[in-house]
C-alpha atoms as a PDB file:
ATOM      1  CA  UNK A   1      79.498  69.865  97.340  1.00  0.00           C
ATOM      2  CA  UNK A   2      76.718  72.218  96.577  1.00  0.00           C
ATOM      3  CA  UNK A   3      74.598  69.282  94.952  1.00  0.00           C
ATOM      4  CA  UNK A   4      73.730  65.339  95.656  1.00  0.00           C
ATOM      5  CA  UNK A   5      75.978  63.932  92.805  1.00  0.00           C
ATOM      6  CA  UNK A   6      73.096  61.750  91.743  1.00  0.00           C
ATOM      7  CA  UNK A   7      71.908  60.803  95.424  1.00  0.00           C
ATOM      8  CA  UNK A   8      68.793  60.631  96.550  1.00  0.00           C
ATOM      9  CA  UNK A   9      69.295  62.000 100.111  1.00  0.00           C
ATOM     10  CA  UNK A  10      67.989  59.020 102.006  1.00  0.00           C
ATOM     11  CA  UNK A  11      69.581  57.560 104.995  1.00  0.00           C
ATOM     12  CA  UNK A  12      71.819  54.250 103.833  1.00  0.00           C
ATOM     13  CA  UNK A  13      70.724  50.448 104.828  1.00  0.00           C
ATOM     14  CA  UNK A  14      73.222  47.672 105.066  1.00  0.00           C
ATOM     15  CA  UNK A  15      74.094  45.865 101.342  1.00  0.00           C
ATOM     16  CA  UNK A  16      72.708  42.143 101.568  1.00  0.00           C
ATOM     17  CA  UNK A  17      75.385  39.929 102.790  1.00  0.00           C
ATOM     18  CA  UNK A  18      77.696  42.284 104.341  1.00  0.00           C
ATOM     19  CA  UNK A  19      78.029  42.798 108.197  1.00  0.00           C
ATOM     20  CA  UNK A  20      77.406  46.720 108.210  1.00  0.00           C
ATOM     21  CA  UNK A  21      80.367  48.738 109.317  1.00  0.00           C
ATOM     22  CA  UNK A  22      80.384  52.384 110.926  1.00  0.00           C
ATOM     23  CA  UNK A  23      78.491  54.943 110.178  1.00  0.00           C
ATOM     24  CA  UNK A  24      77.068  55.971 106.882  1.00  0.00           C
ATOM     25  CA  UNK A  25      79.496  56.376 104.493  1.00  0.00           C
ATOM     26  CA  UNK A  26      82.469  54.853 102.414  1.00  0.00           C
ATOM     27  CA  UNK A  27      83.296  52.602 104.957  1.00  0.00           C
ATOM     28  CA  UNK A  28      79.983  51.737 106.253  1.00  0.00           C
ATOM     29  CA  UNK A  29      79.202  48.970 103.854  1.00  0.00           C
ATOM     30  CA  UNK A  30      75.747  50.968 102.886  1.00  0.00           C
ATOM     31  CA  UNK A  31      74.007  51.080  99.942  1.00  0.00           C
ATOM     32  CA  UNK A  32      71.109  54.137  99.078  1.00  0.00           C
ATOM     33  CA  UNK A  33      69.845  55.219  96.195  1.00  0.00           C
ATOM     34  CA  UNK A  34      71.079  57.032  93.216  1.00  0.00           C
ATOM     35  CA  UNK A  35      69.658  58.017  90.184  1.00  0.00           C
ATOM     36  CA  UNK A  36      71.935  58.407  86.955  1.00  0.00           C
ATOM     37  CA  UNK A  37      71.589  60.238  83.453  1.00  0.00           C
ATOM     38  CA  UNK A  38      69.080  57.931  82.517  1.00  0.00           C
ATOM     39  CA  UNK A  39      66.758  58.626  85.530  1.00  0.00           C
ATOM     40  CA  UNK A  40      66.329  54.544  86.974  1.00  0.00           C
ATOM     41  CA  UNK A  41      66.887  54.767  90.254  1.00  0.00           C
ATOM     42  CA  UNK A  42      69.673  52.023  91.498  1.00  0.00           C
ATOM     43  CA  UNK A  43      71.055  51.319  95.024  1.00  0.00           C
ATOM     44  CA  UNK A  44      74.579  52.026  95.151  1.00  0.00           C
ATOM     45  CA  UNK A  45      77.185  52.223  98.305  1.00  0.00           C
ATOM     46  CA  UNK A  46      77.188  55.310 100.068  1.00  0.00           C
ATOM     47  CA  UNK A  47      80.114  56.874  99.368  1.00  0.00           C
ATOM     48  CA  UNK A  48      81.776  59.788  96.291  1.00  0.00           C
ATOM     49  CA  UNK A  49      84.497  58.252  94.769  1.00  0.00           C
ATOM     50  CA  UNK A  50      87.340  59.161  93.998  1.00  0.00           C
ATOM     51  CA  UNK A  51      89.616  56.809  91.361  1.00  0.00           C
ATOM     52  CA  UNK A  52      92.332  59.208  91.444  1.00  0.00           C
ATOM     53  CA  UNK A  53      93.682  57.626  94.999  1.00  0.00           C
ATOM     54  CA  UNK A  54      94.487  54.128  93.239  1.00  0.00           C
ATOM     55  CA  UNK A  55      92.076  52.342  95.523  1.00  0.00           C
ATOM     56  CA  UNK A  56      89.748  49.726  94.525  1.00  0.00           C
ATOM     57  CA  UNK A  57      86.222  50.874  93.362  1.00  0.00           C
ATOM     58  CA  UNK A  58      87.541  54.466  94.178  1.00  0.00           C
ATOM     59  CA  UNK A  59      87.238  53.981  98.091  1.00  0.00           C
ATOM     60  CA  UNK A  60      83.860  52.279  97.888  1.00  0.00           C
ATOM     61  CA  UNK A  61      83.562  48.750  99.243  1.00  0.00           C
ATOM     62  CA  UNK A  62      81.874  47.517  95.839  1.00  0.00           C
ATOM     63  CA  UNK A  63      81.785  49.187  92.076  1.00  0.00           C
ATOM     64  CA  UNK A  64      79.753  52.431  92.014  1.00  0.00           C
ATOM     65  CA  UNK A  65      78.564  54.853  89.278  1.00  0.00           C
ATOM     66  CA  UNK A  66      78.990  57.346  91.522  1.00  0.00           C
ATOM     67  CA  UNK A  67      81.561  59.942  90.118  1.00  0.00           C
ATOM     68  CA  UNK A  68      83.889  62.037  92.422  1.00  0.00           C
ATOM     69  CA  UNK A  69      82.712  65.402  93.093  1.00  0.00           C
ATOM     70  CA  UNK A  70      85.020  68.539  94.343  1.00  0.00           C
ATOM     71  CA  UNK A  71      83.863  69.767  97.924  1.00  0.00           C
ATOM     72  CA  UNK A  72      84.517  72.941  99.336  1.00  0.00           C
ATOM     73  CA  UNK A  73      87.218  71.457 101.371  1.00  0.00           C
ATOM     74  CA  UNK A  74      89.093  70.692  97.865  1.00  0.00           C
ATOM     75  CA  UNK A  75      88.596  74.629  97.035  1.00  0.00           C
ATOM     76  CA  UNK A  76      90.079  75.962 100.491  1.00  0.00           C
ATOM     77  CA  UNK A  77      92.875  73.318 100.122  1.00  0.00           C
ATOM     78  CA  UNK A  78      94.095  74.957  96.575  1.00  0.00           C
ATOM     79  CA  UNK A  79      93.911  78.234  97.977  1.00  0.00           C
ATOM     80  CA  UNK A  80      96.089  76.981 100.915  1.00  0.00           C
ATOM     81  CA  UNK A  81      93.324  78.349 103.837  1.00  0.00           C
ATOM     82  CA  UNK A  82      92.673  75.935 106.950  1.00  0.00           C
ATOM     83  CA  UNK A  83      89.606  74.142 107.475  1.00  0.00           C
ATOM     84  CA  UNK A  84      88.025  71.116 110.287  1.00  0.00           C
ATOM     85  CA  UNK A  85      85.052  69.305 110.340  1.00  0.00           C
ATOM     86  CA  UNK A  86      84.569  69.183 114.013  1.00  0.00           C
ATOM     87  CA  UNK A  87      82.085  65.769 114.036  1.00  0.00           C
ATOM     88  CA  UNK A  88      83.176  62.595 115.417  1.00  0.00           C
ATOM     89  CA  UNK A  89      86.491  61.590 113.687  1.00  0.00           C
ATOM     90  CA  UNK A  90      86.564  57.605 114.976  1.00  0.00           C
ATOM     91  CA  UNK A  91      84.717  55.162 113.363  1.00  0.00           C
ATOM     92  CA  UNK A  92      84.306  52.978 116.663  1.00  0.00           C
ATOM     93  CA  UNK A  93      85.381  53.173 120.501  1.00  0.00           C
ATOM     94  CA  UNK A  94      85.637  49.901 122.633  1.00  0.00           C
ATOM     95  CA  UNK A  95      84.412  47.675 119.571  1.00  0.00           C
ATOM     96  CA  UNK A  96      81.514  49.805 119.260  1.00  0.00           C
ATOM     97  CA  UNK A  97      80.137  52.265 116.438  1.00  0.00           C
ATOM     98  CA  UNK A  98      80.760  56.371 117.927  1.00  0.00           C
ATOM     99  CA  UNK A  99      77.853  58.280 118.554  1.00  0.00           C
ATOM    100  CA  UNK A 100      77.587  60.780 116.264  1.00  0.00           C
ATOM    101  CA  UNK A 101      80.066  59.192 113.529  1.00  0.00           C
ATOM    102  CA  UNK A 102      76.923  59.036 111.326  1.00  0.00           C
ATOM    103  CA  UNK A 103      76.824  62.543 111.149  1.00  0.00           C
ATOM    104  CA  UNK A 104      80.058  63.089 110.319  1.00  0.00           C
ATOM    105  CA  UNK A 105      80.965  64.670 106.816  1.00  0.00           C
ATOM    106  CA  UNK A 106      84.233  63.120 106.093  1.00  0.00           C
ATOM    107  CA  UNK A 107      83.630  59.263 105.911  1.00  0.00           C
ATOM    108  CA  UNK A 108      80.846  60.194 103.315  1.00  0.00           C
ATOM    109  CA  UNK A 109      84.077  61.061 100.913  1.00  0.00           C
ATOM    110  CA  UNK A 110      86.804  58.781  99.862  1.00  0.00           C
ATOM    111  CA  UNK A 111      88.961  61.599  98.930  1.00  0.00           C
ATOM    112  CA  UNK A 112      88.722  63.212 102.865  1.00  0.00           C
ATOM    113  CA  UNK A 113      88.712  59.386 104.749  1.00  0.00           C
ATOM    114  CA  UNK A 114      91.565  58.029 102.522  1.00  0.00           C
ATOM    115  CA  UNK A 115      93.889  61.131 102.084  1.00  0.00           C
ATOM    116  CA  UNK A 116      95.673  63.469 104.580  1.00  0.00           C
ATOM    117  CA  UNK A 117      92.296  65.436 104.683  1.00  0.00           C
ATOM    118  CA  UNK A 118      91.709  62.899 107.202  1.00  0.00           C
ATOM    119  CA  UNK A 119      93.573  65.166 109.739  1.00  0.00           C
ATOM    120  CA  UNK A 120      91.283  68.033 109.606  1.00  0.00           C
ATOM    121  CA  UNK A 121      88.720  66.081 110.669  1.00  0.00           C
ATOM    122  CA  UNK A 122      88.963  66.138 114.836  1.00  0.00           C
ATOM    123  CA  UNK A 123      86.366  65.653 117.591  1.00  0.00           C
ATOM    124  CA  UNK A 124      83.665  68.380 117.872  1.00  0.00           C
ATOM    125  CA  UNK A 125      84.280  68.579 122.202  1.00  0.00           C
ATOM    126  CA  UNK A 126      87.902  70.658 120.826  1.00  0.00           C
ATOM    127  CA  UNK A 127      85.540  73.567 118.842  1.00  0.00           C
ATOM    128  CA  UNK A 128      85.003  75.184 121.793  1.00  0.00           C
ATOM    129  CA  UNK A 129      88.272  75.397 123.309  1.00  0.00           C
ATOM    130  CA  UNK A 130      89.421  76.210 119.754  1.00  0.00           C
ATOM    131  CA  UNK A 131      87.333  79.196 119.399  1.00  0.00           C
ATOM    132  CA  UNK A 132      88.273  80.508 122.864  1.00  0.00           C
ATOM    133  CA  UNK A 133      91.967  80.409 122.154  1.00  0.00           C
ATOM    134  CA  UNK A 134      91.621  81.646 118.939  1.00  0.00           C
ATOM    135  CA  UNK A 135      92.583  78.719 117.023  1.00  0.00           C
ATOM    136  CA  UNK A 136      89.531  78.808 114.824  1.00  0.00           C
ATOM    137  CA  UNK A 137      90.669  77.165 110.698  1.00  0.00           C
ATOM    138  CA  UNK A 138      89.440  79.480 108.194  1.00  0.00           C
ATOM    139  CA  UNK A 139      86.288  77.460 107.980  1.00  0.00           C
ATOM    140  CA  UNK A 140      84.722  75.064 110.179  1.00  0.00           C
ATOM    141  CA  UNK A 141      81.739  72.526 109.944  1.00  0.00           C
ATOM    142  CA  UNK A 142      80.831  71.423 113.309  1.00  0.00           C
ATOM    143  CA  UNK A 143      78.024  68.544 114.415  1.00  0.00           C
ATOM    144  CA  UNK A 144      77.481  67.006 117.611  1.00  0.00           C
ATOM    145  CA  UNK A 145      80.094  63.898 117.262  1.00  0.00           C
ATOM    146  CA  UNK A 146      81.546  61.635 120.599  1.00  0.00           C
ATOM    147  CA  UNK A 147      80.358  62.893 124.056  1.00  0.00           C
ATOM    148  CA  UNK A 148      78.576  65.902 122.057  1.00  0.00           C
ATOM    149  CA  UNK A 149      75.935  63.283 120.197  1.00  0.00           C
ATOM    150  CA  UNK A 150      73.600  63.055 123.211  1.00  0.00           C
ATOM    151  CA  UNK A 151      73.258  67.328 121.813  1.00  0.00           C
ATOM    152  CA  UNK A 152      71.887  66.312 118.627  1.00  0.00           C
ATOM    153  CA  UNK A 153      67.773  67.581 119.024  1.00  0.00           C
ATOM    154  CA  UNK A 154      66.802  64.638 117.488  1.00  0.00           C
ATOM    155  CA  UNK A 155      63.547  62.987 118.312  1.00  0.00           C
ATOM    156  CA  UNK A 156      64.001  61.254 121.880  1.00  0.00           C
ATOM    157  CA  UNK A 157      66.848  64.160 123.302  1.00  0.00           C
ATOM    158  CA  UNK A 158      66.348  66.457 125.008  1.00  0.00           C
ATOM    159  CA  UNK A 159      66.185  69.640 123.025  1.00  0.00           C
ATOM    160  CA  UNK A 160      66.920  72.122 125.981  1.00  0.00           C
ATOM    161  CA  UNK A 161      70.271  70.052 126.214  1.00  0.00           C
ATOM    162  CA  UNK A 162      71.188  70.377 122.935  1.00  0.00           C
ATOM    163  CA  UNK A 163      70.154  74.519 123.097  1.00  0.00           C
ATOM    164  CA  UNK A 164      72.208  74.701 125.761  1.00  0.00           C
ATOM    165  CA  UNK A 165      75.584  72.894 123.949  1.00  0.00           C
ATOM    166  CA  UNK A 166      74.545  75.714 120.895  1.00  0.00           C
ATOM    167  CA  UNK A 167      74.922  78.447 123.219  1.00  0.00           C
ATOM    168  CA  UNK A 168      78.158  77.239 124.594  1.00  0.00           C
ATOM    169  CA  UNK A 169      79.344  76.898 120.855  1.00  0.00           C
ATOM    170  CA  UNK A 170      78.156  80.210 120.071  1.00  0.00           C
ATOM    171  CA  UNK A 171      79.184  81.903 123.165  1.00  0.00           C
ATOM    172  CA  UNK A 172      82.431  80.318 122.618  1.00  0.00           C
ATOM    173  CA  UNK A 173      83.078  82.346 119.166  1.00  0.00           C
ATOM    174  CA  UNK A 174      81.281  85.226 120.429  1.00  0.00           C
ATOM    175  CA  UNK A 175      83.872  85.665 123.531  1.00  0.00           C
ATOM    176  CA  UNK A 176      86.915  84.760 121.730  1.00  0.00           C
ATOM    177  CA  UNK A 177      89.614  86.808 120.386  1.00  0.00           C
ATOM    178  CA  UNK A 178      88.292  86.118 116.443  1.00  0.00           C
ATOM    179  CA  UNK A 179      85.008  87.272 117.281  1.00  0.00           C
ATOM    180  CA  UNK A 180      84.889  90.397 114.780  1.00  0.00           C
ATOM    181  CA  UNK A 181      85.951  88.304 111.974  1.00  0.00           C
ATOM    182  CA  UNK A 182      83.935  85.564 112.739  1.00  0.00           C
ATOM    183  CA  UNK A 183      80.763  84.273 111.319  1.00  0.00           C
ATOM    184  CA  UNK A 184      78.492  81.550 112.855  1.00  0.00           C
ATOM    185  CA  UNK A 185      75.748  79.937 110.445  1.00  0.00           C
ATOM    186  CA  UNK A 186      73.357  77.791 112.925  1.00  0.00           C
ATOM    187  CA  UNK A 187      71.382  75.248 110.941  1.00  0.00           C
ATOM    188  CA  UNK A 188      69.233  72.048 111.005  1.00  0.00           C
ATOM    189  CA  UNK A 189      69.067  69.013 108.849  1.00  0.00           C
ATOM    190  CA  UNK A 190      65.099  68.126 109.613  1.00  0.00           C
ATOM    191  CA  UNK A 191      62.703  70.516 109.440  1.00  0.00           C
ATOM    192  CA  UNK A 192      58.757  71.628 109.480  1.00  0.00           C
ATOM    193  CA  UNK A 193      58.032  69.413 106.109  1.00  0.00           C
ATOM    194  CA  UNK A 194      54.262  68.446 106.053  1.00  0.00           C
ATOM    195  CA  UNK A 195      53.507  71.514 108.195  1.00  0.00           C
ATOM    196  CA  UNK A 196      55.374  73.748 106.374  1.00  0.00           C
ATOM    197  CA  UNK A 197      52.573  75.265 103.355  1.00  0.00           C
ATOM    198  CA  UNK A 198      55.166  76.660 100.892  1.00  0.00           C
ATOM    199  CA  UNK A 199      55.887  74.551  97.722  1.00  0.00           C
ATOM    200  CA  UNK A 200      59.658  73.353  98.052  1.00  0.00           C
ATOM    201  CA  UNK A 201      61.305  74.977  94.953  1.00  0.00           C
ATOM    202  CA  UNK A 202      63.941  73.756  92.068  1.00  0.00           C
ATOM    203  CA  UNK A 203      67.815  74.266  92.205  1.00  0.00           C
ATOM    204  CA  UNK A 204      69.409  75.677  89.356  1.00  0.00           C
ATOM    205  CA  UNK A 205      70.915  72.690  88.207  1.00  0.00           C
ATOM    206  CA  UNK A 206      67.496  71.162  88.016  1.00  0.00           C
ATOM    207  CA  UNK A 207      67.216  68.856  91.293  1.00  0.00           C
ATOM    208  CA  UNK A 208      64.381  69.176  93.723  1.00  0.00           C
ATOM    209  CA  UNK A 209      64.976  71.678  96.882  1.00  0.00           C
ATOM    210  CA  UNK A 210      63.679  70.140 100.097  1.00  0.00           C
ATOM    211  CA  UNK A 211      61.195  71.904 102.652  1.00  0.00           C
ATOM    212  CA  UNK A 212      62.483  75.180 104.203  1.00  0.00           C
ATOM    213  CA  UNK A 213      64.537  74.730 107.478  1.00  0.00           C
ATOM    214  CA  UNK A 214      65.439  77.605 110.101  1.00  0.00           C
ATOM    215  CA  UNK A 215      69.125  79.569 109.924  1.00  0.00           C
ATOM    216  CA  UNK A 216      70.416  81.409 112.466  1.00  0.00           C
ATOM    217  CA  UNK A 217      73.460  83.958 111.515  1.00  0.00           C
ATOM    218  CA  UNK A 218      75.362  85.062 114.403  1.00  0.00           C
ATOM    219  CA  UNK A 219      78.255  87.623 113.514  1.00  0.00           C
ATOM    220  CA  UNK A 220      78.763  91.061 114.974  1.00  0.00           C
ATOM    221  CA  UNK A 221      78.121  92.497 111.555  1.00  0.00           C
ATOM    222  CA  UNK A 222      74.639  90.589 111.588  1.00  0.00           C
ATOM    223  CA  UNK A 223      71.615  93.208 111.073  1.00  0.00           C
ATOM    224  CA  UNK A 224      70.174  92.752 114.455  1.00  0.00           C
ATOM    225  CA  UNK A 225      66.932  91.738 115.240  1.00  0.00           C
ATOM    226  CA  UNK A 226      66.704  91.295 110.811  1.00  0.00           C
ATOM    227  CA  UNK A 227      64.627  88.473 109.154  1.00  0.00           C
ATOM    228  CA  UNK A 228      66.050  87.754 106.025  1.00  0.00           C
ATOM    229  CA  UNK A 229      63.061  86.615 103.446  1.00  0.00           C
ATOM    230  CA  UNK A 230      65.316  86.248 101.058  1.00  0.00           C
ATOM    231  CA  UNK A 231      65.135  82.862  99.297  1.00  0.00           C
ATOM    232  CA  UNK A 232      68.083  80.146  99.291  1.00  0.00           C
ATOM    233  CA  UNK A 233      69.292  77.170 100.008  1.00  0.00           C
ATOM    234  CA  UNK A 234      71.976  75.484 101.620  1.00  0.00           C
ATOM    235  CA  UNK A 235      74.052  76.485  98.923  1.00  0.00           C
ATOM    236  CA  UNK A 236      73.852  80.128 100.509  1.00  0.00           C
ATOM    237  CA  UNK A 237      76.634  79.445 102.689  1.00  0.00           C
ATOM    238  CA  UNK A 238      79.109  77.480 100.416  1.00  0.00           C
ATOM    239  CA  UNK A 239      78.194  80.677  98.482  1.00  0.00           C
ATOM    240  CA  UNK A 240      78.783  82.901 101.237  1.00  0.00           C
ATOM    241  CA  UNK A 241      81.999  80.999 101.997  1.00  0.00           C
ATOM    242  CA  UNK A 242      83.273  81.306  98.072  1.00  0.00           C
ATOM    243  CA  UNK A 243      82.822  85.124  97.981  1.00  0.00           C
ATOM    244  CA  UNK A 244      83.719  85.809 101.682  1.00  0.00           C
ATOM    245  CA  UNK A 245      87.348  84.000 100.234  1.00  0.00           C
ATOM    246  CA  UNK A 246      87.457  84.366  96.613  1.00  0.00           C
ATOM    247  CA  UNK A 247      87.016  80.848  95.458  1.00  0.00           C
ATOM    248  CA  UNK A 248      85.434  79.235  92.495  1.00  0.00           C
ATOM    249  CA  UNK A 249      82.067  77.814  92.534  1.00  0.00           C
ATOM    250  CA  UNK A 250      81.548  74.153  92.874  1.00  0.00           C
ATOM    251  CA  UNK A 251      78.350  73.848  90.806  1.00  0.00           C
ATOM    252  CA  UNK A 252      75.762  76.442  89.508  1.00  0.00           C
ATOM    253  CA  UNK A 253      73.944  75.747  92.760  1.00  0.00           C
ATOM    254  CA  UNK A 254      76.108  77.633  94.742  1.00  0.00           C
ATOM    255  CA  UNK A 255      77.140  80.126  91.946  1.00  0.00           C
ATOM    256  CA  UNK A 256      73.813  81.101  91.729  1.00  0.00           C
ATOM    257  CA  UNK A 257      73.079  81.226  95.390  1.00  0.00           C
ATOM    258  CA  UNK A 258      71.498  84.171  97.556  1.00  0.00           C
ATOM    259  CA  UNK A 259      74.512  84.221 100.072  1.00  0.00           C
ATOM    260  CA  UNK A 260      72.724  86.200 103.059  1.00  0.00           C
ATOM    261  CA  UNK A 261      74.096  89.495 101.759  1.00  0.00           C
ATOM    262  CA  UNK A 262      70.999  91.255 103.175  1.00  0.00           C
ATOM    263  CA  UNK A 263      72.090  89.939 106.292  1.00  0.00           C
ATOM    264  CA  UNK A 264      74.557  91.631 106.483  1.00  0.00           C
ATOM    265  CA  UNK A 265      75.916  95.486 107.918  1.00  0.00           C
ATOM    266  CA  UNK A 266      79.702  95.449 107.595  1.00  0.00           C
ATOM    267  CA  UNK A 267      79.918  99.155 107.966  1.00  0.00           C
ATOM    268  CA  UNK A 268      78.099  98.980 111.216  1.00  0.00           C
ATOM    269  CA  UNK A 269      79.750  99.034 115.066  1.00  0.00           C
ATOM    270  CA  UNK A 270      80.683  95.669 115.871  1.00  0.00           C
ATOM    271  CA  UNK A 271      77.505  94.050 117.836  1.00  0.00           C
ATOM    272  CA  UNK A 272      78.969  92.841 120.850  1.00  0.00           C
ATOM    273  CA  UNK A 273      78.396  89.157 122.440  1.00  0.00           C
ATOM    274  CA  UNK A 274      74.866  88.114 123.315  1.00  0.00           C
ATOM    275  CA  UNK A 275      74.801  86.533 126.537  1.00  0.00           C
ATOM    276  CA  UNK A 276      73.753  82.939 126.415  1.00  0.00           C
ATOM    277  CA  UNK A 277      71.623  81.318 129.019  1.00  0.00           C
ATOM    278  CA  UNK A 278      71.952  77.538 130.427  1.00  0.00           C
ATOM    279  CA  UNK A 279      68.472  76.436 130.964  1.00  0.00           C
ATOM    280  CA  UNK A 280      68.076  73.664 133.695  1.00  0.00           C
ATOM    281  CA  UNK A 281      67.903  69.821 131.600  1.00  0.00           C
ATOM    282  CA  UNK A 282      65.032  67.442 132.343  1.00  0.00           C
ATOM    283  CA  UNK A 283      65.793  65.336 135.085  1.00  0.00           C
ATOM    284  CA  UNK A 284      66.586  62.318 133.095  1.00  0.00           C
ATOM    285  CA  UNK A 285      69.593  64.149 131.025  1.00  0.00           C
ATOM    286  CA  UNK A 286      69.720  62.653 127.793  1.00  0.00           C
ATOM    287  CA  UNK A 287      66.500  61.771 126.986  1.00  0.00           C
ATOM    288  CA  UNK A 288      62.930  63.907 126.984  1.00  0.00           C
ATOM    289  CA  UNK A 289      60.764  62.628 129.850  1.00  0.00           C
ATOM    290  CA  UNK A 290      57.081  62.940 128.604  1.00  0.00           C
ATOM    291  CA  UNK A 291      55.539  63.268 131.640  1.00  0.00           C
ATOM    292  CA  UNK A 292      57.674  66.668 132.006  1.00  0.00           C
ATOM    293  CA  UNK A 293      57.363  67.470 128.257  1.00  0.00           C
ATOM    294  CA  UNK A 294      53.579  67.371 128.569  1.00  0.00           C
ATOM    295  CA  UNK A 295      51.836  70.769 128.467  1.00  0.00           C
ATOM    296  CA  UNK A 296      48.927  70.439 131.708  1.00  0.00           C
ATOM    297  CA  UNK A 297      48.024  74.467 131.048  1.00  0.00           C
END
């Protein structure tokens, strides 16, 4: 969306009296906070709205005053270009909540879980076959969803498995035929925070930035071996995205965006595929073992 809409950012926690459903989002029977005009801070369900689609509370499970907010998906739809999350597109398997459903954008958005958006959102195992057979969307957002969760990096997994699924993603786009018009923005959502010593700074619509994270561009019209100091934000790539197709800006976030063009040589030879390396998991697969992790030199 290229803002919060009034969120806070935090992760949801069950509303009192309700059984908690999947996931995080309009479904999930959440609540987190939100902060309106006024500035009080109220818990609300976890979920944009959308009051257009006819259903109750907008497609949240109780009143909200949340308002609906235009994604990027909404901006490739009107100019009739393809898109897929790649995440984890079922709520539950065998009775049970999917790995890596959490993490998945669409259920955050009544407009993309109620609406035929829904079909664009497909398990994130099918991005690499995708990309080899060159039946890469337009644009893609991809996160570890299904069989793929266990890939995360998150505290408690192993972090040379999930290196190893990110080369197989990359090398996937890299050695496919869409390679030379394809870019690949590699991101995290956690980062240094109390070890990082810069200041985090203020988005133009007034909101506070978070600490910095790292970015990884891989394109064969990437500078190579280029750090790009330039400051931005997450933004950056919606921006990126918006100019790369000609769309509209979502917010002044976005439209006001550094979007990587330093990172950037499009009149240079195409840089041809890096070759990625699988690196040999800890012997207990999904998990870190500390007694391996620990450093005895």
């Amino acid at each position: 969306m290229g803002q919060l809409d009034g969120f806070e950012g935090d992760n949801p926690k069950p509303a009192t009296g309700l059984a908690a459903g999947p996931g995080w989002g309009c479904d999930s029977n959440r609540i987190t906070q939100w902060t309106g005009r006024g500035g009080a801070v109220q818990w609300v369900p976890s979920c944009i709205p959308d009051y257009s689609l006819g259903l109750q509370n907008g497609g949240a499970f109780e009143p909200t005053p949340a308002s609906y907010a235009p994604t990027i998906m909404d901006r490739l739809d009107t100019a009739r270009l393809s898109w897929r999350i790649y995440g984890e597109p079922k709520a539950e398997t065998s009775g049970r909540s999917s790995p890596g459903y959490i993490w998945d954008i669409c259920p955050s958005f009544a407009e993309c879980l109620n609406t035929g958006q829904k079909a664009n959102n497909v398990a994130s195992e099918s991005f690499v076959r995708d990309a080899k057979n060159g039946n890469l969307p337009n644009f893609s957002i991809i996160t570890p969803g299904g069989k793929d969760a266990q890939f995360s990096e998150h505290n408690g997994y192993s972090i040379t498995s999930g290196d190893d699924w990110l080369g197989q993603v990359a090398s996937a786009v890299m050695n496919g035929p869409e390679w030379r018009s394809t870019v690949l923005f590699i991101t995290w959502d956690d980062c240094g925070c109390f070890y990082d010593q810069v200041r985090p700074g203020v988005n133009p619509d007034g909101t506070a930035q978070g600490p910095r994270s790292p970015l990884i561009i891989v394109s064969p019209f990437a500078k190579s071996g280029f750090t790009d100091t330039t400051s931005t934000s997450f933004a950056g790539i919606l921006s990126f995205t918006e100019h790369n197709f000609g769309l509209s800006p979502l917010t002044p976030n976005d439209a006001q965006a550094y979007p990587f063009t330093n990172a950037f040589n499009f009149r240079q030879a195409p840089l041809r595929p890096a070759r990625m390396i699988y690196r040999k998991w800890p012997s207990d697969a999904y998990h870190v073992n500390p007694a391996e992790a620990r450093d005895d030199t």
